[in-house]
C-alpha atoms as a PDB file:
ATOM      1  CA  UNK A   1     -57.853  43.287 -26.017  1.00  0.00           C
ATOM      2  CA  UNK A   2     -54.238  43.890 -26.644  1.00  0.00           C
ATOM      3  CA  UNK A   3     -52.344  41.681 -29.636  1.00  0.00           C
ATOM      4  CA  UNK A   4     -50.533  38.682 -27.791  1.00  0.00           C
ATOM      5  CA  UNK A   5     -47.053  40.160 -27.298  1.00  0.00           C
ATOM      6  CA  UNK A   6     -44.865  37.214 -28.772  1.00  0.00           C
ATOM      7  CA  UNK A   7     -42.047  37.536 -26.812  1.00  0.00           C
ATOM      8  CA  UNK A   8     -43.928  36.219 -23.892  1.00  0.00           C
ATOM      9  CA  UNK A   9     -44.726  33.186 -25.002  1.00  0.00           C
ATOM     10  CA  UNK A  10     -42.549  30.544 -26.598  1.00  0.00           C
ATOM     11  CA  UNK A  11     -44.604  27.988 -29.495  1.00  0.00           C
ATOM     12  CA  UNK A  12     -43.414  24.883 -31.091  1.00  0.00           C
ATOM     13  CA  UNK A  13     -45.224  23.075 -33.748  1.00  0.00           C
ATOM     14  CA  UNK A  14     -44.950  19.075 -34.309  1.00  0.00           C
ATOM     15  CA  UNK A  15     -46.149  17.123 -37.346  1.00  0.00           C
ATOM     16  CA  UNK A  16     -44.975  13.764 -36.098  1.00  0.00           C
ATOM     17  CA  UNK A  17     -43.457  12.126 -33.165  1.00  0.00           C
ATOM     18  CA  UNK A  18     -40.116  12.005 -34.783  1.00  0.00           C
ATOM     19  CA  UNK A  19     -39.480  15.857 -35.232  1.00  0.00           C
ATOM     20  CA  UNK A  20     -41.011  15.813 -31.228  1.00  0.00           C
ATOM     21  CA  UNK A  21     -38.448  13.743 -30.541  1.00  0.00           C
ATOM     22  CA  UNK A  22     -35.635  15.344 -32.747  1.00  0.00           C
ATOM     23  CA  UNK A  23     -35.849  18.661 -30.679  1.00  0.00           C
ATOM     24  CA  UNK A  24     -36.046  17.113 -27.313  1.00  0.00           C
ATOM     25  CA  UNK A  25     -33.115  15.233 -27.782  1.00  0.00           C
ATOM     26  CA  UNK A  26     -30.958  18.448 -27.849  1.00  0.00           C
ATOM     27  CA  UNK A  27     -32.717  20.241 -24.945  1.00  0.00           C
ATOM     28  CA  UNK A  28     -33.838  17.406 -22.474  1.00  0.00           C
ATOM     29  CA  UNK A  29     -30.889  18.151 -20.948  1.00  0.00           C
ATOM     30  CA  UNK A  30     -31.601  21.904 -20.496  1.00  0.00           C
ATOM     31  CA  UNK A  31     -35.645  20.825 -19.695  1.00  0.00           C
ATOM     32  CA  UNK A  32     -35.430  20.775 -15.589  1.00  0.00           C
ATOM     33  CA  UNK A  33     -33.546  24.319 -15.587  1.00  0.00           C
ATOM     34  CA  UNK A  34     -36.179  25.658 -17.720  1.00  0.00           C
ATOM     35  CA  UNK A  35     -38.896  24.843 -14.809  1.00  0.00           C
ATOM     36  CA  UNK A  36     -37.225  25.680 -12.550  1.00  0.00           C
ATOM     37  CA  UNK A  37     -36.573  29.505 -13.790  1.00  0.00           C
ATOM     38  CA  UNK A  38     -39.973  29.639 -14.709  1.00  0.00           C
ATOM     39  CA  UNK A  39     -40.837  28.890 -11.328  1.00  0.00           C
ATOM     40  CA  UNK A  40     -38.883  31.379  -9.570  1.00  0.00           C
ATOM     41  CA  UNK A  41     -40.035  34.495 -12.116  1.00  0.00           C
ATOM     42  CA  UNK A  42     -43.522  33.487 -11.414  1.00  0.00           C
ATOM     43  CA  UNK A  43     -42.677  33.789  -7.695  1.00  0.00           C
ATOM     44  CA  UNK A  44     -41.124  36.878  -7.725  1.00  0.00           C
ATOM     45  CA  UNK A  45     -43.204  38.580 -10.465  1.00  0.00           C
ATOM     46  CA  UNK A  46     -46.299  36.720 -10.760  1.00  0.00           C
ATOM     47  CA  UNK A  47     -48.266  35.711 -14.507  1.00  0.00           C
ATOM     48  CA  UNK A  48     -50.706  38.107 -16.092  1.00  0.00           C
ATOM     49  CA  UNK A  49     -54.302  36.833 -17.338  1.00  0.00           C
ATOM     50  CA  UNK A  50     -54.054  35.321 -20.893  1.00  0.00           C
ATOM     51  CA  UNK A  51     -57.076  37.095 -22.081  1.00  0.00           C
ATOM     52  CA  UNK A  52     -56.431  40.696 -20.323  1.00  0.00           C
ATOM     53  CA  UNK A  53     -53.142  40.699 -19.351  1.00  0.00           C
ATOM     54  CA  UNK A  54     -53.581  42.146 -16.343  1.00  0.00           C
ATOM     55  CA  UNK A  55     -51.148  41.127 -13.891  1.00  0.00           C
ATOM     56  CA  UNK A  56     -51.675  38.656 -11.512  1.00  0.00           C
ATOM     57  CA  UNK A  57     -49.827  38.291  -8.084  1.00  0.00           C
ATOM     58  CA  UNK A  58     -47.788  35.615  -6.349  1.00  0.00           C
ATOM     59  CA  UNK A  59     -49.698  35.145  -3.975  1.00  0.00           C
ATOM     60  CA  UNK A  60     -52.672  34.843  -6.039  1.00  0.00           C
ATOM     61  CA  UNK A  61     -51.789  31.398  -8.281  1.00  0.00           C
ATOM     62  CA  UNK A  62     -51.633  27.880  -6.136  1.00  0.00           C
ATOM     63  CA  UNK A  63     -48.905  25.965  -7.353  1.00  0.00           C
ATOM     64  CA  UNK A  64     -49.064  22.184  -6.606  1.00  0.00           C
ATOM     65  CA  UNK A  65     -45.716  20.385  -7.578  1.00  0.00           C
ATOM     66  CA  UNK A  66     -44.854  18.376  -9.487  1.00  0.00           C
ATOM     67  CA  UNK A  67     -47.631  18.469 -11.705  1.00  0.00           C
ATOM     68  CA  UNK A  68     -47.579  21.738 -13.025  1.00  0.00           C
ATOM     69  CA  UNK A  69     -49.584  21.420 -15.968  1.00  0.00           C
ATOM     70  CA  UNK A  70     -52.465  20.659 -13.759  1.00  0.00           C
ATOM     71  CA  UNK A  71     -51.191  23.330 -11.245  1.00  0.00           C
ATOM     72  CA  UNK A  72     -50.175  27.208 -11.443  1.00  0.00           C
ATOM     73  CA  UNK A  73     -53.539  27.397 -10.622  1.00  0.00           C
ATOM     74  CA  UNK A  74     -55.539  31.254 -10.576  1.00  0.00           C
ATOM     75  CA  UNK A  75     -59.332  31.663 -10.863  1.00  0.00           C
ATOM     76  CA  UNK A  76     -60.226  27.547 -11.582  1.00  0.00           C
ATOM     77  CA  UNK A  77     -57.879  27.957 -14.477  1.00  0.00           C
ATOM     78  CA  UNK A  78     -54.689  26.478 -14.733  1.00  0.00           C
ATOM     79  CA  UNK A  79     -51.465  26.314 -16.706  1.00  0.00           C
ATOM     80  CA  UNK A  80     -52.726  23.782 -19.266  1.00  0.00           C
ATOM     81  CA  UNK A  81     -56.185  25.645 -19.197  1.00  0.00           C
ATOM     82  CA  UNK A  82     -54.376  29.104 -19.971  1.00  0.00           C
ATOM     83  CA  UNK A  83     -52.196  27.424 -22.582  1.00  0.00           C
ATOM     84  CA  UNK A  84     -55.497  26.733 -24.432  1.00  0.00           C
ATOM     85  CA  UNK A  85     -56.886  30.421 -24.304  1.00  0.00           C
ATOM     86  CA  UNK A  86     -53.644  32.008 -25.481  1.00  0.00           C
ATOM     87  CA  UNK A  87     -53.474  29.590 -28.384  1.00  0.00           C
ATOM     88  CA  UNK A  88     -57.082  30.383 -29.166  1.00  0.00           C
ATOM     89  CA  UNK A  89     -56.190  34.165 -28.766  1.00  0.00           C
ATOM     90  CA  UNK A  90     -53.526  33.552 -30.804  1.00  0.00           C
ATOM     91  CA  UNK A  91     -55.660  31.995 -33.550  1.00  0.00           C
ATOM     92  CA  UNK A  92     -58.111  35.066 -33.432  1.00  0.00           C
ATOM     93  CA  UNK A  93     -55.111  37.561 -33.328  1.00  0.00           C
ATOM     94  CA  UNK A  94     -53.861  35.820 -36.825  1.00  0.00           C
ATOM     95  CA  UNK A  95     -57.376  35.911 -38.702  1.00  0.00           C
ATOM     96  CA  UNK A  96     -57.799  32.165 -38.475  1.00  0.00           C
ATOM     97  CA  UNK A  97     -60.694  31.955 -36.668  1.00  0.00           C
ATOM     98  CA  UNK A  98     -63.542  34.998 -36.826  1.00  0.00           C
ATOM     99  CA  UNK A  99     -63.280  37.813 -34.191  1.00  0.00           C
ATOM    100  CA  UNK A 100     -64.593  36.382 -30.182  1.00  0.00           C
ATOM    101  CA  UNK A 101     -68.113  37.457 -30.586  1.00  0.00           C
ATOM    102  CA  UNK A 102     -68.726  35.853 -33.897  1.00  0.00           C
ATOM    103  CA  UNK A 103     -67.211  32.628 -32.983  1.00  0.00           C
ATOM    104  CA  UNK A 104     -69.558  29.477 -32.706  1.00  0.00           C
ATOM    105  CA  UNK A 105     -67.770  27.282 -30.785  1.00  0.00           C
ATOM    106  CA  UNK A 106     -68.763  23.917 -28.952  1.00  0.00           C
ATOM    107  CA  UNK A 107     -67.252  22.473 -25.507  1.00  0.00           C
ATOM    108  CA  UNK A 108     -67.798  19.228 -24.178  1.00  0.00           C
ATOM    109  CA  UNK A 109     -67.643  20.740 -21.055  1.00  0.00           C
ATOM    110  CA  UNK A 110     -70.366  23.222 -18.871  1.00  0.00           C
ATOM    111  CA  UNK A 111     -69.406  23.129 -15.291  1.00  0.00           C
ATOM    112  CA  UNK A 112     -65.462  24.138 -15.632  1.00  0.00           C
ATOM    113  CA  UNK A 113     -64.089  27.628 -15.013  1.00  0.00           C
ATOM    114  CA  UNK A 114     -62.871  27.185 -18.525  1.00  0.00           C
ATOM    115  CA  UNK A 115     -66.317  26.842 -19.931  1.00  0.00           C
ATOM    116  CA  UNK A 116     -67.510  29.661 -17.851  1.00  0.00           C
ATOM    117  CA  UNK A 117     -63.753  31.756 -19.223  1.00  0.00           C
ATOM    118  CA  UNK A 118     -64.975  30.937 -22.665  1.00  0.00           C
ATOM    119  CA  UNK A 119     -68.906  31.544 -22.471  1.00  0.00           C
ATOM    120  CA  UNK A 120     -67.337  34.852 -20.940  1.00  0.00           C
ATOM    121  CA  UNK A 121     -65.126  35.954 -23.958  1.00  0.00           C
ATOM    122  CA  UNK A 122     -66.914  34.602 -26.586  1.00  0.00           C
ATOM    123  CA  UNK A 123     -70.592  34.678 -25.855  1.00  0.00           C
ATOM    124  CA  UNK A 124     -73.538  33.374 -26.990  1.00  0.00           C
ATOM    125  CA  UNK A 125     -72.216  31.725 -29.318  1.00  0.00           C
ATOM    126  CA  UNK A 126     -70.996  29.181 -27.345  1.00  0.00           C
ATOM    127  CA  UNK A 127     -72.635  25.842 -26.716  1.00  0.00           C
ATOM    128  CA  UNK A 128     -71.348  23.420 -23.426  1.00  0.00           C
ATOM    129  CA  UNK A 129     -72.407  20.772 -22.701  1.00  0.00           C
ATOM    130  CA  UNK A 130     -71.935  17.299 -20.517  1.00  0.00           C
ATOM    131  CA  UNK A 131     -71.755  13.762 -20.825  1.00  0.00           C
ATOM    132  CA  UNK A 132     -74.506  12.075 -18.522  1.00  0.00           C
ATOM    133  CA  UNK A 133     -75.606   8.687 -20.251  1.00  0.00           C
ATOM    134  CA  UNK A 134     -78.246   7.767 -18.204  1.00  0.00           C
ATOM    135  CA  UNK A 135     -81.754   9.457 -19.984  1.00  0.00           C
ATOM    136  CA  UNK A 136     -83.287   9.905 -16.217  1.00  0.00           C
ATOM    137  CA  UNK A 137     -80.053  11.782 -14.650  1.00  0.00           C
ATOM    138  CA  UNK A 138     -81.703  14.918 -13.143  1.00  0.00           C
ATOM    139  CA  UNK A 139     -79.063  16.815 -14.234  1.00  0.00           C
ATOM    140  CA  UNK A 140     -80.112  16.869 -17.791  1.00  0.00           C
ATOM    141  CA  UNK A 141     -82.765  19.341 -16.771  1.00  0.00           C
ATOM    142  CA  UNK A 142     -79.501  22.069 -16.167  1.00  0.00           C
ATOM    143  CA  UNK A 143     -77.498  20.829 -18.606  1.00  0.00           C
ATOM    144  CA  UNK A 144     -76.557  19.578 -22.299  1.00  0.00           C
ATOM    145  CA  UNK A 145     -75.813  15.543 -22.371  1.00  0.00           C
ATOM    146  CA  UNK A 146     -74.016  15.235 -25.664  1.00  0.00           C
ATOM    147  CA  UNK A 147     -71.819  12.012 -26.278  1.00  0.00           C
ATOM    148  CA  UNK A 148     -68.780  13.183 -28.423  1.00  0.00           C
ATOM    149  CA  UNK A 149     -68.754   9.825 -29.881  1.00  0.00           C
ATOM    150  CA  UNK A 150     -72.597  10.416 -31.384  1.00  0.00           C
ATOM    151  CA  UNK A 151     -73.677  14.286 -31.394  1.00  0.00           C
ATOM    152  CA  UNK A 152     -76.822  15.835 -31.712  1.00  0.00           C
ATOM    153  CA  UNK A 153     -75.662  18.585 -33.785  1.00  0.00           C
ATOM    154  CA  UNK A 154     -75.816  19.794 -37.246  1.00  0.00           C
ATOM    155  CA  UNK A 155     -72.784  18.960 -39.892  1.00  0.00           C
ATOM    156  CA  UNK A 156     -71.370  22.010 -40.441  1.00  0.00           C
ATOM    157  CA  UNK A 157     -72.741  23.494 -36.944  1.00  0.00           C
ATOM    158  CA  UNK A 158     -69.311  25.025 -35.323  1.00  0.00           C
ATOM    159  CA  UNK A 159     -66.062  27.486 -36.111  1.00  0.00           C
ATOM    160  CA  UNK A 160     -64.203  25.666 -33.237  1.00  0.00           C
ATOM    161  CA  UNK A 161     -63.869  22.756 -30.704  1.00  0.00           C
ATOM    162  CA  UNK A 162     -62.144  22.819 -27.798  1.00  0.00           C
ATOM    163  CA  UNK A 163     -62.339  19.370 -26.349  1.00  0.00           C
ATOM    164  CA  UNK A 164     -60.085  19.388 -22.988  1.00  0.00           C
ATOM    165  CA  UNK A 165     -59.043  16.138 -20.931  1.00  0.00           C
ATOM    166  CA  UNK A 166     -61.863  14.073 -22.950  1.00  0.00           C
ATOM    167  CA  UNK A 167     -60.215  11.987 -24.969  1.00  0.00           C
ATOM    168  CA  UNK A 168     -58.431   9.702 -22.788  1.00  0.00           C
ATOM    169  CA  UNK A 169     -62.476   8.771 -21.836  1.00  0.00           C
ATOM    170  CA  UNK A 170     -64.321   8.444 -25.421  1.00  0.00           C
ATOM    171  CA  UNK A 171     -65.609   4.908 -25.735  1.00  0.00           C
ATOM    172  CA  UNK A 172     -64.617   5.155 -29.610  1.00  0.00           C
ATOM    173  CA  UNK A 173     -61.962   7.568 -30.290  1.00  0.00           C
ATOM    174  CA  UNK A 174     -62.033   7.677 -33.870  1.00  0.00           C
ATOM    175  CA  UNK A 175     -66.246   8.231 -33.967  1.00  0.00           C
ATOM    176  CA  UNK A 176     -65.169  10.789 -31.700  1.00  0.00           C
ATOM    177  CA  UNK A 177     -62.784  12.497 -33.531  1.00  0.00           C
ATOM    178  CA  UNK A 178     -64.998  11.600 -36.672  1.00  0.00           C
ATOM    179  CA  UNK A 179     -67.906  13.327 -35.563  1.00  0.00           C
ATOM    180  CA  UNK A 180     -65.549  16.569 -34.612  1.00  0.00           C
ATOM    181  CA  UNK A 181     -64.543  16.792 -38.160  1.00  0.00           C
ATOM    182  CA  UNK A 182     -68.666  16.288 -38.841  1.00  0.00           C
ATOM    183  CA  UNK A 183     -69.648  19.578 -36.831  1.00  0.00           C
ATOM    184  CA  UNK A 184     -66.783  21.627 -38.111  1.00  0.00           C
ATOM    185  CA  UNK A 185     -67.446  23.846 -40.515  1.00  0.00           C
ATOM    186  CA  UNK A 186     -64.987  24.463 -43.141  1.00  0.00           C
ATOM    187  CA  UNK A 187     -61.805  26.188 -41.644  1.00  0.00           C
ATOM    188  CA  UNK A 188     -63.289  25.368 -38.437  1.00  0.00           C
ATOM    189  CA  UNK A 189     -60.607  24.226 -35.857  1.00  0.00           C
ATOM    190  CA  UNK A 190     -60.309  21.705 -33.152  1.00  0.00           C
ATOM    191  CA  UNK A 191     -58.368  22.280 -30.081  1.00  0.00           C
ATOM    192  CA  UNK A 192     -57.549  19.329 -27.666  1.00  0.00           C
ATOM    193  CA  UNK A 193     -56.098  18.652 -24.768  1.00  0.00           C
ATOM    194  CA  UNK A 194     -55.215  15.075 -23.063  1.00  0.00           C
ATOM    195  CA  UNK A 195     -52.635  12.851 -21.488  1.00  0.00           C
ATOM    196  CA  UNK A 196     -50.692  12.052 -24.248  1.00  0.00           C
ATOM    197  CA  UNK A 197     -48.017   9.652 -24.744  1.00  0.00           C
ATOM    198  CA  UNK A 198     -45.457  11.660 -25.982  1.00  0.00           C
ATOM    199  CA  UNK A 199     -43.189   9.017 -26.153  1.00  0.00           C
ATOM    200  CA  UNK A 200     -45.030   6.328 -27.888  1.00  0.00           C
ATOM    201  CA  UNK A 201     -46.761   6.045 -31.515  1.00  0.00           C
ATOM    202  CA  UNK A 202     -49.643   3.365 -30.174  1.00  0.00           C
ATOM    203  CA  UNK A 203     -52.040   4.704 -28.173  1.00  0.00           C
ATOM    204  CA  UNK A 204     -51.709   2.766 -24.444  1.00  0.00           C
ATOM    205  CA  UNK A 205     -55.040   0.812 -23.874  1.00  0.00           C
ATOM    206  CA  UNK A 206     -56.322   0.726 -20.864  1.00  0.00           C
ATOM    207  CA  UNK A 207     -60.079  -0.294 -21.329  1.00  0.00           C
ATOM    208  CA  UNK A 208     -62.325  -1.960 -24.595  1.00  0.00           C
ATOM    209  CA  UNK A 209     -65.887  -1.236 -25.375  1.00  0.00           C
ATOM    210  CA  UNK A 210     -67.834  -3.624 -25.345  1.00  0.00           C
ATOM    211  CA  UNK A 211     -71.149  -2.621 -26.008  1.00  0.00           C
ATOM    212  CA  UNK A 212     -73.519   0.236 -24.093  1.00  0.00           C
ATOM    213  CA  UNK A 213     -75.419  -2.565 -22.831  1.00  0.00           C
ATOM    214  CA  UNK A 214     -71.873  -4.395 -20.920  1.00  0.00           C
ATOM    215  CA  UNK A 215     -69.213  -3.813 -18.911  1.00  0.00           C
ATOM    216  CA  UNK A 216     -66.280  -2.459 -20.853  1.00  0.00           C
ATOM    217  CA  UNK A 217     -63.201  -4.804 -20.625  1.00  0.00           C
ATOM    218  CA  UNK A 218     -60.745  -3.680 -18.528  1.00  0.00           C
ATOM    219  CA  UNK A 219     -56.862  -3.977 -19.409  1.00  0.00           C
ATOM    220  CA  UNK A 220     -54.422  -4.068 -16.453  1.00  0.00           C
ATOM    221  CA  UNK A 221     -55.253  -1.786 -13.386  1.00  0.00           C
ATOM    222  CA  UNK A 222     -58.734   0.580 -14.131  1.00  0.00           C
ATOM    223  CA  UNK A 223     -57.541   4.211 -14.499  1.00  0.00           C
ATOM    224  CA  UNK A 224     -59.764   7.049 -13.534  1.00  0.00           C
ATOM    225  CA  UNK A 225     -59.525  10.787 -14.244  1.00  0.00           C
ATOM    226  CA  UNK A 226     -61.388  13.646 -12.224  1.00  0.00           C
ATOM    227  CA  UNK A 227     -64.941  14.480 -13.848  1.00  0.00           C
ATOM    228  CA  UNK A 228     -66.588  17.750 -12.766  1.00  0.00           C
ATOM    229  CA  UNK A 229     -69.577  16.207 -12.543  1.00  0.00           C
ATOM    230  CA  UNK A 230     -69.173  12.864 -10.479  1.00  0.00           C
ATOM    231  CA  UNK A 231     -65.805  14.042  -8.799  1.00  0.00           C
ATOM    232  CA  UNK A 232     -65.922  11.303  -5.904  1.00  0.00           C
ATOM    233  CA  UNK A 233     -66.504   8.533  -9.006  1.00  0.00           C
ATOM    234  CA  UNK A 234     -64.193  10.072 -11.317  1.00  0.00           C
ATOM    235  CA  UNK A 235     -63.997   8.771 -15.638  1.00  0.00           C
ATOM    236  CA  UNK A 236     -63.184   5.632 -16.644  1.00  0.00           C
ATOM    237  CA  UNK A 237     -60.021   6.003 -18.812  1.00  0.00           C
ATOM    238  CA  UNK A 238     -60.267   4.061 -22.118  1.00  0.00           C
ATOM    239  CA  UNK A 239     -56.980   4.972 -23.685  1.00  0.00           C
ATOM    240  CA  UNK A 240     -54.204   7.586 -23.553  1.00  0.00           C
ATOM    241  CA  UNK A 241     -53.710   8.938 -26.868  1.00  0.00           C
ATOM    242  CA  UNK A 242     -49.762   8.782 -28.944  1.00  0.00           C
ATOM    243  CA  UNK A 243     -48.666  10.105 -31.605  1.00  0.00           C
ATOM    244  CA  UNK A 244     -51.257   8.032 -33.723  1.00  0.00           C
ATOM    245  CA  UNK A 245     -53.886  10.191 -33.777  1.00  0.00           C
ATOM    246  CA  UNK A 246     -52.451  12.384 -36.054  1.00  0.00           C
ATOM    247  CA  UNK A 247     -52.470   9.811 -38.467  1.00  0.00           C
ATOM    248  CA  UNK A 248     -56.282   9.285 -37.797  1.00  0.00           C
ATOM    249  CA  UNK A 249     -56.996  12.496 -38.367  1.00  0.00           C
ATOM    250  CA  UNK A 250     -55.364  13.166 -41.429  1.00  0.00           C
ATOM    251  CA  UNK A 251     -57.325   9.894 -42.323  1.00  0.00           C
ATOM    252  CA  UNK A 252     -60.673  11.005 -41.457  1.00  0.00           C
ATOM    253  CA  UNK A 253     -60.321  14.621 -43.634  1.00  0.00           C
ATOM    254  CA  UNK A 254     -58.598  16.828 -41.450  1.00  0.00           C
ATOM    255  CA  UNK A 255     -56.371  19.137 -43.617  1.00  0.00           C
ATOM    256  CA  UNK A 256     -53.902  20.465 -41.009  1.00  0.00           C
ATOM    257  CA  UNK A 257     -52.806  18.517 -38.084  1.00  0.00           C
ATOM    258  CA  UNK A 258     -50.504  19.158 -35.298  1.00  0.00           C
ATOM    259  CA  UNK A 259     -49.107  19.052 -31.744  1.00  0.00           C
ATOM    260  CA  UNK A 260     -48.047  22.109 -30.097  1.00  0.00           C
ATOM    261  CA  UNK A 261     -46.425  23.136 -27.427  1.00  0.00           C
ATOM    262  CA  UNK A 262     -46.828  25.926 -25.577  1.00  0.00           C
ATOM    263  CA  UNK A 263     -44.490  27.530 -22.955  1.00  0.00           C
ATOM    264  CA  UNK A 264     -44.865  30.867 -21.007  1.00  0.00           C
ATOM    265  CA  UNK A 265     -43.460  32.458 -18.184  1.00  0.00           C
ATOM    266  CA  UNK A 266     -45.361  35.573 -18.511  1.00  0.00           C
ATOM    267  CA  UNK A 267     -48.801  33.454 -18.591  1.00  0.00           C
ATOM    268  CA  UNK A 268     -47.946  30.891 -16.376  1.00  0.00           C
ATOM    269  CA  UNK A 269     -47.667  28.093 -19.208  1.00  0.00           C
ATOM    270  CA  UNK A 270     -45.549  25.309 -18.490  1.00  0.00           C
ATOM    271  CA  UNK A 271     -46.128  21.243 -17.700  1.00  0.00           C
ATOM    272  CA  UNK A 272     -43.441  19.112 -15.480  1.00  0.00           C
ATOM    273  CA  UNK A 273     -41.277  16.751 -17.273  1.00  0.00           C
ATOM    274  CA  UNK A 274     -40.656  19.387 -20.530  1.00  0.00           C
ATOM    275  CA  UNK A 275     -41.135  22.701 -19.891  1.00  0.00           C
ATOM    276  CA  UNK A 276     -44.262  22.710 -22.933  1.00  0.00           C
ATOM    277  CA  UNK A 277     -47.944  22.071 -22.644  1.00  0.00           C
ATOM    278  CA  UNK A 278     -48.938  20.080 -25.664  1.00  0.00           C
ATOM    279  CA  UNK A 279     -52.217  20.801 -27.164  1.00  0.00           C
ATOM    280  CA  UNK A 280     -53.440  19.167 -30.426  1.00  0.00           C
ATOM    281  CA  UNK A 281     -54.500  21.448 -33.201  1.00  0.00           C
ATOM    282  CA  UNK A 282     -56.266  20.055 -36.670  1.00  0.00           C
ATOM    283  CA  UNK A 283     -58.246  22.559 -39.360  1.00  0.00           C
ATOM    284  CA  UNK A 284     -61.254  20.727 -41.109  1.00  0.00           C
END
């Protein structure tokens, strides 16, 4: 594998909603020009793969507007989905994280074309899994159920979590992110991806806990998100994560925590209202 050439891909860093805020002030203005060029290169010259760089055509990505993190679309994987595996290459590339085959990583997720990407590059040491409450759900016999709220694992267990569009739907957030810190060895790194309120230091609650045993308490309109697994039922939404979860985080023991942003035109990296995917990065 090649090193990442840098010039193709455009990273910011965040520590806290203010600096966010700081730099979009001076280029909001500049942010609907930005898509748009990035649109028209990748129509005339394509994206290459973020893990080969082999070029991809045109005609080969699916672009759905306006949602173009969720879009940009070429093997299952799309732009927020490729955002992930260059920062992860990126990681590997800087001697941050061990070399692909030596990683042990864990994934909430088993069914995705990014779990399948990752199982790929990495290899064995990869462990996906699914959530799938209910102890008689046939599909337990195919696949992990793990609850990210209360894992099976080992303390200690992983090198890196890449959790991707599951915390809007953890029951408990902070067990959740508690119990990543748990498995993560030392150095170990989560990645994390989510509908974040960019704008807002709260969290927006959409949905309380109540109990396993009751129906969770529902806060305005329910919100539901696609789930691989039940994609006609969808994911009850519970919250949509600001800029407070840094703060729990650093709370809970994590020793480096961030938001970055990620934009590419060579990769096919960009979201809809910025140009920047924004990914969540803390170091245990």
């Amino acid at each position: 594998m090649a090193i990442l050439p840098q010039q193709h891909l455009e990273l910011s860093v965040y520590d806290s909603m203010a600096g966010f805020h700081a730099r979009f002030r001076k280029m909001w203005s500049l942010a609907d020009e930005t898509i748009k060029e990035t649109l028209q290169c990748i129509a005339l010259h394509g994206i290459c793969d973020p893990l080969t760089d082999r070029p991809i055509a045109p005609e080969a990505i699916e672009v759905v507007a306006p949602n173009y993190r969720e879009s940009l679309v070429h093997n299952g994987l799309n732009s927020r989905e490729r955002g992930v595996l260059l920062l992860l290459r990126q990681l590997i590339e800087a001697g941050q994280l061990p070399s692909p085959r030596l990683i042990e990583a864990y994934l909430p997720e088993a069914v995705t074309p990014l779990a399948a990407a990752l199982k790929s590059w990495l290899g064995e040491g990869v462990v996906l899994s699914e959530y799938m409450p209910d102890p008689a759900d046939p599909r337990r016999e195919h696949y992990l159920h793990e609850d990210l709220s209360a894992l099976s694992f080992s303390s200690e267990s992983f090198d890196l979590l890449v959790c991707c569009e599951v915390f809007e739907h953890l029951y408990d957030l902070r067990m959740g992110l508690a119990e990543c810190l748990r498995v993560l060895r030392h150095g170990g790194v989560l990645i994390a991806t989510f509908p974040f309120a960019y704008g807002d230091k709260d969290s927006i609650i959409k949905a309380r806990h109540r109990g396993h045993d009751l129906p969770p308490e529902i806060i305005g309109e329910p919100e539901y998100h696609g789930n691989p697994i039940e994609p006609e039922a969808g994911s009850l939404v519970y919250q949509i994560p600001g800029w407070e979860i840094l703060d729990t985080l650093s709370d809970l023991g994590f020793s480096e925590v961030s938001i970055q942003g990620i934009h590419s035109i060579s990769y096919g990296v960009l979201a809809a209202e910025i140009p920047e995917v924004l990914l969540l990065v803390a170091r245990r």
